[in-house]
Protein backbone atom coordinates (compact mmCIF):
# COMPACT_ATOMS: atom_id res chain seq x y z
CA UNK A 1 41.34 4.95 27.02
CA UNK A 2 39.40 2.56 24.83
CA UNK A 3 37.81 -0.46 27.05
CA UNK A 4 37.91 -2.01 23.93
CA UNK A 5 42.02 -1.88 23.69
CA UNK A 6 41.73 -3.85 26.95
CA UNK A 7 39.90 -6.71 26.31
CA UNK A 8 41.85 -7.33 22.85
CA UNK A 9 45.51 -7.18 25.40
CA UNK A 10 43.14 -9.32 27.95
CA UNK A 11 42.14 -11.96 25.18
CA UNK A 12 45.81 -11.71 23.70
CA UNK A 13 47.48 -12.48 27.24
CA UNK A 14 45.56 -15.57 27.30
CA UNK A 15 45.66 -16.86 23.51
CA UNK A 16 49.15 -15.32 23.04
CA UNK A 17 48.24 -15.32 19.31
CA UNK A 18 47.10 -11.92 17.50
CA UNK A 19 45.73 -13.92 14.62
CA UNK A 20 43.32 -15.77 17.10
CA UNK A 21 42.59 -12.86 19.07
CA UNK A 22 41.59 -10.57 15.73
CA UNK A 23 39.48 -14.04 15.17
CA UNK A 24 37.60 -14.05 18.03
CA UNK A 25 36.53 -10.49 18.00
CA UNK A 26 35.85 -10.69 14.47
CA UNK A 27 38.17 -7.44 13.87
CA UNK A 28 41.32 -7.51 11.33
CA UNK A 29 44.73 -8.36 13.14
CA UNK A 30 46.02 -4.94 12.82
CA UNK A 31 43.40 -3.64 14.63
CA UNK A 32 44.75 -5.70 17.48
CA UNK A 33 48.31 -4.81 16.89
CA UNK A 34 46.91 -1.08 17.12
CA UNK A 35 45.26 -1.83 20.15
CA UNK A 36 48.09 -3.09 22.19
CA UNK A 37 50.37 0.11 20.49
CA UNK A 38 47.76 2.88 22.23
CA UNK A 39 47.86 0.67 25.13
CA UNK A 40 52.12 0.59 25.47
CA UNK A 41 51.53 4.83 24.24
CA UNK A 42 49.18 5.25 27.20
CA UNK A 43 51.20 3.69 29.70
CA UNK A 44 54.50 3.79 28.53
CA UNK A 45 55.70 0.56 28.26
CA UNK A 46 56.64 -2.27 26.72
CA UNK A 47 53.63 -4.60 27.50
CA UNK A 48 54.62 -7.64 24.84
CA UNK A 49 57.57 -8.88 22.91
CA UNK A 50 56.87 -10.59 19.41
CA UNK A 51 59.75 -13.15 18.75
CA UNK A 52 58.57 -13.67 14.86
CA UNK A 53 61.31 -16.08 14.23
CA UNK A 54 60.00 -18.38 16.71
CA UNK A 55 56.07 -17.49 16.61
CA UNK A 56 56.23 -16.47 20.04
CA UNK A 57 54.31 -13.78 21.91
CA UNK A 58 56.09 -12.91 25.49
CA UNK A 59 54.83 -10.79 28.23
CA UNK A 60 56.72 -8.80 29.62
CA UNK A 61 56.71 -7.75 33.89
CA UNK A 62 54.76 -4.56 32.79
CA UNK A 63 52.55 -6.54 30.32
CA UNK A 64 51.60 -9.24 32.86
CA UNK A 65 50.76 -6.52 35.98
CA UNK A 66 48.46 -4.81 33.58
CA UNK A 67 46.69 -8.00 32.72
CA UNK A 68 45.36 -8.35 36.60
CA UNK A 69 44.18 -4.58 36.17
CA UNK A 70 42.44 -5.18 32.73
CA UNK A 71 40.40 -8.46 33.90
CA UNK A 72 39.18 -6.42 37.12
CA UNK A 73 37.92 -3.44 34.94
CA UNK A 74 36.41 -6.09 32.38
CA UNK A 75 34.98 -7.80 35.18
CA UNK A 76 33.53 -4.65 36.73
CA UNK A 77 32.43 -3.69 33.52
CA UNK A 78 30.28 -7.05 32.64
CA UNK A 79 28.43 -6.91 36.29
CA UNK A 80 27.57 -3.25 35.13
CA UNK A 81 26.23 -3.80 32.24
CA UNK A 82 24.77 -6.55 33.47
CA UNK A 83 23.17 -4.45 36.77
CA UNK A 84 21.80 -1.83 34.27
CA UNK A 85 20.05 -4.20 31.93
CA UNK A 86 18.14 -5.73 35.09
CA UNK A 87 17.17 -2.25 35.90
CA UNK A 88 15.79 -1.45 32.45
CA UNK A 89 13.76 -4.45 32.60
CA UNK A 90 12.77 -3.70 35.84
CA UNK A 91 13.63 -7.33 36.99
CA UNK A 92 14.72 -8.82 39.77
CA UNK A 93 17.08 -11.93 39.78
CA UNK A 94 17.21 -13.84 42.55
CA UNK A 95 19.43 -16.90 42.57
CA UNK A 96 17.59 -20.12 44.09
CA UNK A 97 19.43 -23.40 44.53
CA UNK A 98 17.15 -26.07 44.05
CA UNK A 99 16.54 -27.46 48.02
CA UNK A 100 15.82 -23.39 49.26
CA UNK A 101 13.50 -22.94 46.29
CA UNK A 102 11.86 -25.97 46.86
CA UNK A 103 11.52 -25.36 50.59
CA UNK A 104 12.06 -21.47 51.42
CA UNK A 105 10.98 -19.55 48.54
CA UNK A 106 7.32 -20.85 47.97
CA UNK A 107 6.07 -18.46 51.37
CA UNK A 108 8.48 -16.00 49.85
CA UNK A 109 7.03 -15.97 46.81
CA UNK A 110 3.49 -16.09 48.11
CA UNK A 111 3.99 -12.66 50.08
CA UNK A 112 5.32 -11.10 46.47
CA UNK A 113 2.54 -11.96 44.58
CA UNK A 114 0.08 -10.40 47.71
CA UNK A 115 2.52 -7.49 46.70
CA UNK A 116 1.81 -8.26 43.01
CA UNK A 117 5.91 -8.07 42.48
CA UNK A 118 5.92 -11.74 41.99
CA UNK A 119 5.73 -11.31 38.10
CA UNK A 120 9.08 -9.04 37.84
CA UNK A 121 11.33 -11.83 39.76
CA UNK A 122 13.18 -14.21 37.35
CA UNK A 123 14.71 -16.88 38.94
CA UNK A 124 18.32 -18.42 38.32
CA UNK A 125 18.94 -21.89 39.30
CA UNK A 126 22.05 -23.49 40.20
CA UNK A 127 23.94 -25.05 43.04
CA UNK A 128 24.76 -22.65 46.03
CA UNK A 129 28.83 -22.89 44.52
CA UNK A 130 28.10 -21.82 41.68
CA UNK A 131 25.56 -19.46 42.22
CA UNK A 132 27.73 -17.32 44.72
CA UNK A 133 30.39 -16.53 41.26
CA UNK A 134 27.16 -15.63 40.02
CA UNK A 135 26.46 -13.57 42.36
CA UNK A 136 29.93 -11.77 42.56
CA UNK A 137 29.70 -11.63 38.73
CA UNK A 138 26.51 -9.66 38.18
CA UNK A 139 24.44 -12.09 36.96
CA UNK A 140 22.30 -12.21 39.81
CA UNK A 141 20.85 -9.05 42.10
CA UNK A 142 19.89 -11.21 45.64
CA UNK A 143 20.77 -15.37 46.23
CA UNK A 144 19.14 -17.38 48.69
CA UNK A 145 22.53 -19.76 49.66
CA UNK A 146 23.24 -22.35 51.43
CA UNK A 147 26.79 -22.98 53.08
CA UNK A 148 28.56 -25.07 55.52
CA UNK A 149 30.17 -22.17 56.83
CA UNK A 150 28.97 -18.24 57.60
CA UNK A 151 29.77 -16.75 54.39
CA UNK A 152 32.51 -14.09 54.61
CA UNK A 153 33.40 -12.35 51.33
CA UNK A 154 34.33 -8.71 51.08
CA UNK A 155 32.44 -8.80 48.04
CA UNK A 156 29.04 -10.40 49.39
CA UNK A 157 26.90 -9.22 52.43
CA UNK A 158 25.37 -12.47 54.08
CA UNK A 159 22.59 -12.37 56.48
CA UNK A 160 22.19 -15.77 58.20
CA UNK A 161 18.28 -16.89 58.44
CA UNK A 162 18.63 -20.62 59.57
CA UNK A 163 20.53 -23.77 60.13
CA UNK A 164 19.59 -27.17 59.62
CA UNK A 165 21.19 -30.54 60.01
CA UNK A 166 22.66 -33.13 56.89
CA UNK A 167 21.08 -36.80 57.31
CA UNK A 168 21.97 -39.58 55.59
CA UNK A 169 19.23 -41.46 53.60
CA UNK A 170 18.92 -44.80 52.27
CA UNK A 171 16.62 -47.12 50.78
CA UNK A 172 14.06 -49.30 52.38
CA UNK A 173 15.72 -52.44 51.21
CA UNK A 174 19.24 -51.23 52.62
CA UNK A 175 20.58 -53.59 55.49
CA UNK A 176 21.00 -49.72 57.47
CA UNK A 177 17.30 -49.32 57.22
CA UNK A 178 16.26 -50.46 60.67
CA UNK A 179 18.18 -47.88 61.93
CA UNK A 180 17.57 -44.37 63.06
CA UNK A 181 20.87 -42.79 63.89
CA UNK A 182 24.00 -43.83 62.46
CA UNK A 183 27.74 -42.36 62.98
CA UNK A 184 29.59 -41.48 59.54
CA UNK A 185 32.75 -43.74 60.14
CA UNK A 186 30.18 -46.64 59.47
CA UNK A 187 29.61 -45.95 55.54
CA UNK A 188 33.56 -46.20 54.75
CA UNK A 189 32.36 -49.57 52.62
CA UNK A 190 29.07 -47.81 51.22
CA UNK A 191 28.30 -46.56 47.85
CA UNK A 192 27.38 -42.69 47.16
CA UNK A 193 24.55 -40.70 45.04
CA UNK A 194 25.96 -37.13 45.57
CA UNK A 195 25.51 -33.73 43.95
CA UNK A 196 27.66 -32.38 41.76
CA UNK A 197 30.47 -30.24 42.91
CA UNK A 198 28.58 -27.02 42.50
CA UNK A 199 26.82 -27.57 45.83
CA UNK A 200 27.27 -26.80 49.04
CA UNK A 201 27.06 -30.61 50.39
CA UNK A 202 30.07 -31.78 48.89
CA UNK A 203 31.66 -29.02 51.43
CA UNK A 204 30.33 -30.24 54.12
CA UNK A 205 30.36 -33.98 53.06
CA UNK A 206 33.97 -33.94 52.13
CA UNK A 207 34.88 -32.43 55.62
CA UNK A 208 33.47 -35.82 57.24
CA UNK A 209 35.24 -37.75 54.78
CA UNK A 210 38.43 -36.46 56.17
CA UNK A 211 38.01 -36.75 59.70
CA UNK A 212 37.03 -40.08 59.15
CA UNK A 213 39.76 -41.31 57.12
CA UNK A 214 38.05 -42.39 54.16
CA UNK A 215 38.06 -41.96 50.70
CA UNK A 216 34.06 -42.49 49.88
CA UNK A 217 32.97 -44.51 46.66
CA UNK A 218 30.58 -42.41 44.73
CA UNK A 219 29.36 -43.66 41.83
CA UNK A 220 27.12 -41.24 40.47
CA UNK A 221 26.53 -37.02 40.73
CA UNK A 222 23.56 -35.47 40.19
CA UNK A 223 22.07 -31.44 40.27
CA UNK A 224 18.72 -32.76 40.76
CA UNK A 225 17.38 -33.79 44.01
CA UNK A 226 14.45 -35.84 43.10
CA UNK A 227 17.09 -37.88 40.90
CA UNK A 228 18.95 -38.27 44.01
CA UNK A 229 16.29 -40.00 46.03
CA UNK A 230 15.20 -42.07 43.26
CA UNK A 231 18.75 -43.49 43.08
CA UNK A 232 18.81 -43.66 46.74
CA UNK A 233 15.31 -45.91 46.17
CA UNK A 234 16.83 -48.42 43.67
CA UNK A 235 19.78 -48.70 46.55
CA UNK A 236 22.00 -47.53 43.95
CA UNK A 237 24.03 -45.75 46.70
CA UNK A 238 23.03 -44.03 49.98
CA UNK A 239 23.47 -40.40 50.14
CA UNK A 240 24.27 -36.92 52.02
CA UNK A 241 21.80 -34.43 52.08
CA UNK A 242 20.36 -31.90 54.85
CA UNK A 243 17.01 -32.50 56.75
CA UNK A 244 15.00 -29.71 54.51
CA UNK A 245 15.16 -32.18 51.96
CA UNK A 246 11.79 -32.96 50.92
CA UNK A 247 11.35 -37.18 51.90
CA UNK A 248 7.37 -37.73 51.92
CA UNK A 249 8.38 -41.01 50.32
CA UNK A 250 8.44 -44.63 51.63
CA UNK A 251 11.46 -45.85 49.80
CA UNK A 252 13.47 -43.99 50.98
CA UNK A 253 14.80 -43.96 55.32
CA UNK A 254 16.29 -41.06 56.74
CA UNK A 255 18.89 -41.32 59.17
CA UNK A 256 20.69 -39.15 61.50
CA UNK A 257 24.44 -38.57 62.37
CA UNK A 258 25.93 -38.84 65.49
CA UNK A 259 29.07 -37.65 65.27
CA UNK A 260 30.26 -34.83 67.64
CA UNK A 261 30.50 -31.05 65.80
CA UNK A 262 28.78 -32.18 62.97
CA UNK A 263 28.71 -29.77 59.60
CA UNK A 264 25.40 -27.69 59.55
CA UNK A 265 23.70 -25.99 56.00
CA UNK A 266 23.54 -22.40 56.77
CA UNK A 267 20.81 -20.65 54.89
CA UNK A 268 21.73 -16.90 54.16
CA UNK A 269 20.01 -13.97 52.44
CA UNK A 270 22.68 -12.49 50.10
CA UNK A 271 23.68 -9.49 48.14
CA UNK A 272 26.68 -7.90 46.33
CA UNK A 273 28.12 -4.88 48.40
CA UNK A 274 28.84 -2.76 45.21
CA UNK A 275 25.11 -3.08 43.96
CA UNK A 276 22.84 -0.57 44.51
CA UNK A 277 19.30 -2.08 45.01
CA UNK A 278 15.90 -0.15 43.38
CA UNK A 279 13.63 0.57 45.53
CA UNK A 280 11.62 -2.79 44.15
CA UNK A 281 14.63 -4.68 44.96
CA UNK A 282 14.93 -3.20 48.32
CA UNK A 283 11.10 -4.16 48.83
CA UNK A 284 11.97 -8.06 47.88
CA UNK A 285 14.78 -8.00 50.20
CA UNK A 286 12.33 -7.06 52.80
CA UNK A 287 9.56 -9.20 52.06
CA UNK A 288 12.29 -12.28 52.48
CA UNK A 289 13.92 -11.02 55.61
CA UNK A 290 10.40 -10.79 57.27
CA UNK A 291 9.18 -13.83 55.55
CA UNK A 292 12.65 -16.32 56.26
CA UNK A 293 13.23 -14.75 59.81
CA UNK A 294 10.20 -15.64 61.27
């Protein structure tokens, strides 16, 4: 069977229009329409029904339980072609939200260069949300994530290295500034500088908001940290972050929470269960397991 056939039927159950489908692929429309033929010949069945007086495309019961099949194959597919080109280059790629990079991976990073494998990581950036599809998807060999909760994905293989608290922080000229510990159910009226919703925080964040009844004001998102804080400075907003959080700064006051079973950011070593790690891979997941369980 032609993987090719596949993604044309994939594409087609989603567009539902040959014409678009032949467009996208930059084929001619009966080399779709041949596609989905071998396809109903290989399997025999009826996998769509063309209503031409109506321009419709339906699929049929057949048609639509082959569709979950062909996007798992595709998927599996694109993370192994995506594996093998990382091996060719003889790369590494390591997915790094911005806090762990910022505050994990520099003694990481300084016990692969001793190892002179430093030069064959490439980094991939993102929020710890996002970068876990990554993960899944091939894109990246080994994350460093952060997570409100254990991680627990058939898929993934977490190993926990260490947990640290969220704070609130606000700026010097905020009336909350005198204070050093403050319980959540007292920012209901407050304005918020958050990340966007491909981090972790807004996990744990939006579990406060709920057991404290509120829905919270936030008037801007940001992926950048830094742009947080300086925010947070202007007292645009106050915001949620955990205590790794870089704050040599004094504009900005840090404050802890003192609610009862408080969220905490889990910091985990991760890999794909399905990927097969070089031997240089194997070696970087060592190095960080040493280096982040100490």
């Amino acid at each position: 069977m032609n993987t090719k056939d596949l993604a044309y039927f994939n594409r087609l159950i989603q567009e539902k229009n040959f014409s678009k489908v032949a467009l996208d692929f930059g084929v001619t429309q009966p080399t779709v329409t041949m596609a989905i033929k071998r396809l109903e010949m290989a399997f025999k069945t009826k996998l769509v029904v063309r209503d031409r007086v109506h321009n419709k495309l339906d699929v049929t019961t057949s048609g639509q339980q082959l569709a979950v099949h062909a996007a798992a194959i595709l998927g599996e597919l694109d993370i192994a072609h995506q594996e093998l080109a990382h091996l060719a280059q003889e790369q590494t790629v390591l997915g790094l939200p911005p806090i762990i990079e910022n505050y994990y991976f520099p003694k990481v990073a300084a016990r692969l260069q001793a190892q002179g494998m430093l030069e064959n990581i490439r980094t991939l950036e993102g929020g710890s949300v996002w970068l876990r599809n990554a993960l899944k998807d091939g894109q990246a060999d080994l994350a460093l994530l952060g997570s409100a909760e254990p991680l627990a994905y058939q898929t993934l293989l977490a190993e926990e290295f260490d947990r640290q608290p969220f704070n609130i922080f606000v700026s010097v000229h905020h009336p909350l500034a005198n204070r050093k510990r403050i319980y959540f159910s007292e920012l209901k009226q407050e304005k918020f500088v958050l990340f966007t919703s491909s981090f972790v925080h807004n996990t744990a964040f939006n579990k406060l908001t709920r057991r404290n009844h509120f829905r919270p004001d936030v008037v801007f998102r940001a992926s950048d940290t830094h742009v947080i804080m300086n925010l947070v400075a202007e007292n645009v907003g106050v915001t949620f972050l955990t205590d790794i959080v870089d704050q040599h700064r004094d504009d900005v006051v840090r404050l802890e929470l003192l609610d009862d079973e408080q969220p905490e950011f889990i910091t985990s070593i991760v890999s794909r269960t399905s990927h097969v790690l070089t031997p240089a891979q194997e070696t970087v997941l060592r190095i960080m397991r040493e280096t982040l369980e100490e």
